[in-house]
Protein backbone atom coordinates (compact mmCIF):
# COMPACT_ATOMS: atom_id res chain seq x y z
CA UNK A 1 32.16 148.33 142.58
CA UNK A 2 36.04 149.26 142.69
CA UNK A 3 36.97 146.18 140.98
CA UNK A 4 34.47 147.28 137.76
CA UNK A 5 35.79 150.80 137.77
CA UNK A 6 39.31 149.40 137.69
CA UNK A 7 38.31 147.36 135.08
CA UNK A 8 36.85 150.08 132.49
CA UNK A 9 39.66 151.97 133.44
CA UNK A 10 42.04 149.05 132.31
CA UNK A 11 40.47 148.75 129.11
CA UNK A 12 40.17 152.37 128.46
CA UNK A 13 43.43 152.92 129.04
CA UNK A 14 44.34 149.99 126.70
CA UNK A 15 42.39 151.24 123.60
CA UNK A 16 43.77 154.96 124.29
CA UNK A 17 47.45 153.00 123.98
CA UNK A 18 46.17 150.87 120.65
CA UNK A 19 44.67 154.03 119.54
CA UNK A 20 48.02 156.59 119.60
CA UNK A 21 50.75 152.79 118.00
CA UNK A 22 48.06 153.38 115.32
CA UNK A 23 47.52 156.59 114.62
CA UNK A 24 50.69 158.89 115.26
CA UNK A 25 53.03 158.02 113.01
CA UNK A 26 55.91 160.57 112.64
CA UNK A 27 55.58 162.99 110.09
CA UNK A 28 57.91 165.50 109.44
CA UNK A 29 57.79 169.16 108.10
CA UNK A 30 56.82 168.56 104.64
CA UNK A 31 58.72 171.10 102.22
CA UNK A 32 57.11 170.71 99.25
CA UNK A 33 54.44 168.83 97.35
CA UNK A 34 53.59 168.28 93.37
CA UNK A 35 50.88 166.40 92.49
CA UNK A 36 50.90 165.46 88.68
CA UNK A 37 47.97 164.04 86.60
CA UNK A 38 47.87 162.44 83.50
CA UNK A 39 51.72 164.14 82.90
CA UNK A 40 50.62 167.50 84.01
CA UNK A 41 51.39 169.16 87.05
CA UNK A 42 47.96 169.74 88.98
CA UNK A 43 48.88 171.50 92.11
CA UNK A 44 51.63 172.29 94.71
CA UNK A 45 52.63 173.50 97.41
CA UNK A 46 55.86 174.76 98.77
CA UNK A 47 59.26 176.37 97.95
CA UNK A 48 60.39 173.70 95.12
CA UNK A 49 63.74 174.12 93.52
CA UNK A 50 63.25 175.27 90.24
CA UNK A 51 65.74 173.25 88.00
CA UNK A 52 63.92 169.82 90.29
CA UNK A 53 60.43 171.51 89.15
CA UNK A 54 61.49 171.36 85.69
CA UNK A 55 63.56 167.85 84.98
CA UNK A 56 60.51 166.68 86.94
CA UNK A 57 58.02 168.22 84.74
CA UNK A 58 59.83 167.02 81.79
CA UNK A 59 59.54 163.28 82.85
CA UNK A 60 56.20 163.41 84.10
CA UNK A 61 54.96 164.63 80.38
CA UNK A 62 57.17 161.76 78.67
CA UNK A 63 55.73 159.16 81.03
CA UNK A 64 52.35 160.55 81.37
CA UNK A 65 52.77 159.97 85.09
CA UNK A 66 49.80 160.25 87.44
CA UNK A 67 51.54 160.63 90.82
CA UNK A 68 52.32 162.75 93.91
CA UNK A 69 56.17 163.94 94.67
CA UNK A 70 56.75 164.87 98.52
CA UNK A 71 60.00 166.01 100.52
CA UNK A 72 60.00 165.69 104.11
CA UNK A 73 62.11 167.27 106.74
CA UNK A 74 62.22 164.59 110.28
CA UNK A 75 65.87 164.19 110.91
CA UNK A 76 67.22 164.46 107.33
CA UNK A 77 65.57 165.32 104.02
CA UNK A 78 63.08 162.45 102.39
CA UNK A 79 61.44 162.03 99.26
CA UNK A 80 58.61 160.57 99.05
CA UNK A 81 57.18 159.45 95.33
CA UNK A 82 53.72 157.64 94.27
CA UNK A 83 53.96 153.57 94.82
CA UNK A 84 52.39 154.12 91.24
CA UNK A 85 55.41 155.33 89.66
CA UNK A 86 57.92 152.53 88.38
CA UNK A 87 61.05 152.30 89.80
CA UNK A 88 62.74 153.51 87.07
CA UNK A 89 61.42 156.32 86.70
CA UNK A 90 61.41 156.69 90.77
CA UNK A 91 65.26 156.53 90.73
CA UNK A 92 65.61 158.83 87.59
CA UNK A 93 63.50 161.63 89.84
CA UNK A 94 65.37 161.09 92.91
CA UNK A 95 68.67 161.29 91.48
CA UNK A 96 68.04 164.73 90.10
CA UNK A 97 66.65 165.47 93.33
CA UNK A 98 69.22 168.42 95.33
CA UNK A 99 69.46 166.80 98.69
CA UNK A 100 72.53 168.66 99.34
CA UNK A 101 70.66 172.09 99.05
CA UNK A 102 68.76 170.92 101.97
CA UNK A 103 71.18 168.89 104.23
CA UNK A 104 73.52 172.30 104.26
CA UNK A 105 73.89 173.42 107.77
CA UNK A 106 72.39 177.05 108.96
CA UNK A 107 75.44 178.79 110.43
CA UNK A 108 74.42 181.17 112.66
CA UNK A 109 76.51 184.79 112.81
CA UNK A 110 74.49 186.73 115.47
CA UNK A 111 76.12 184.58 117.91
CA UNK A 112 79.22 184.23 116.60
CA UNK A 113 81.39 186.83 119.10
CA UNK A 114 85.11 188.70 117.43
């Protein structure tokens, strides 16, 4: 009797571990999302830089780009573009991406003391 309960324990345990390898990934605190469609921007979400907004806007009507543009905040600052998108034009939006607007540390003055 033991020896069974042991044994459903074993294997409930095991697909509980298989279960969490699979399905939590890390994600990060997601700044911003733009989903574009046919070239046009179709929703977002988020604080996006304005000047990034617009060079990405721009390329997305010459290209006629169906895609979805994310930044991500884990450790450091990713972006995160479409597997749709050529890499061309995935190098073109990343380098007008500002990473060093976000990678700017937060100084603190409350707790600075005179």
């Amino acid at each position: 009797m033991t020896l069974t309960i042991l044994k459903i324990a074993f294997v409930l345990l095991g697909v509980a571990l298989i279960y969490l390898l699979i399905f939590s990934g890390k994600k990060g605190l997601v700044l911003f999302e733009m989903h574009f469609k046919q070239g046009r921007l179709a929703s977002h979400k988020g604080k996006i830089p304005d000047k990034f907004e617009k060079e990405c806007r721009a390329i997305a009507k010459t290209e006629k780009l169906t895609c979805s543009i994310k930044c991500e905040r884990l450790n450091s600052v990713r972006l995160n573009i479409s597997a749709n998108v050529c890499n061309a034009t995935t190098q073109r939006i990343r380098n007008l991406f500002p990473f060093e607007y976000y990678d700017k540390k937060q100084i603190d003055n409350s707790k600075k003391s005179s």
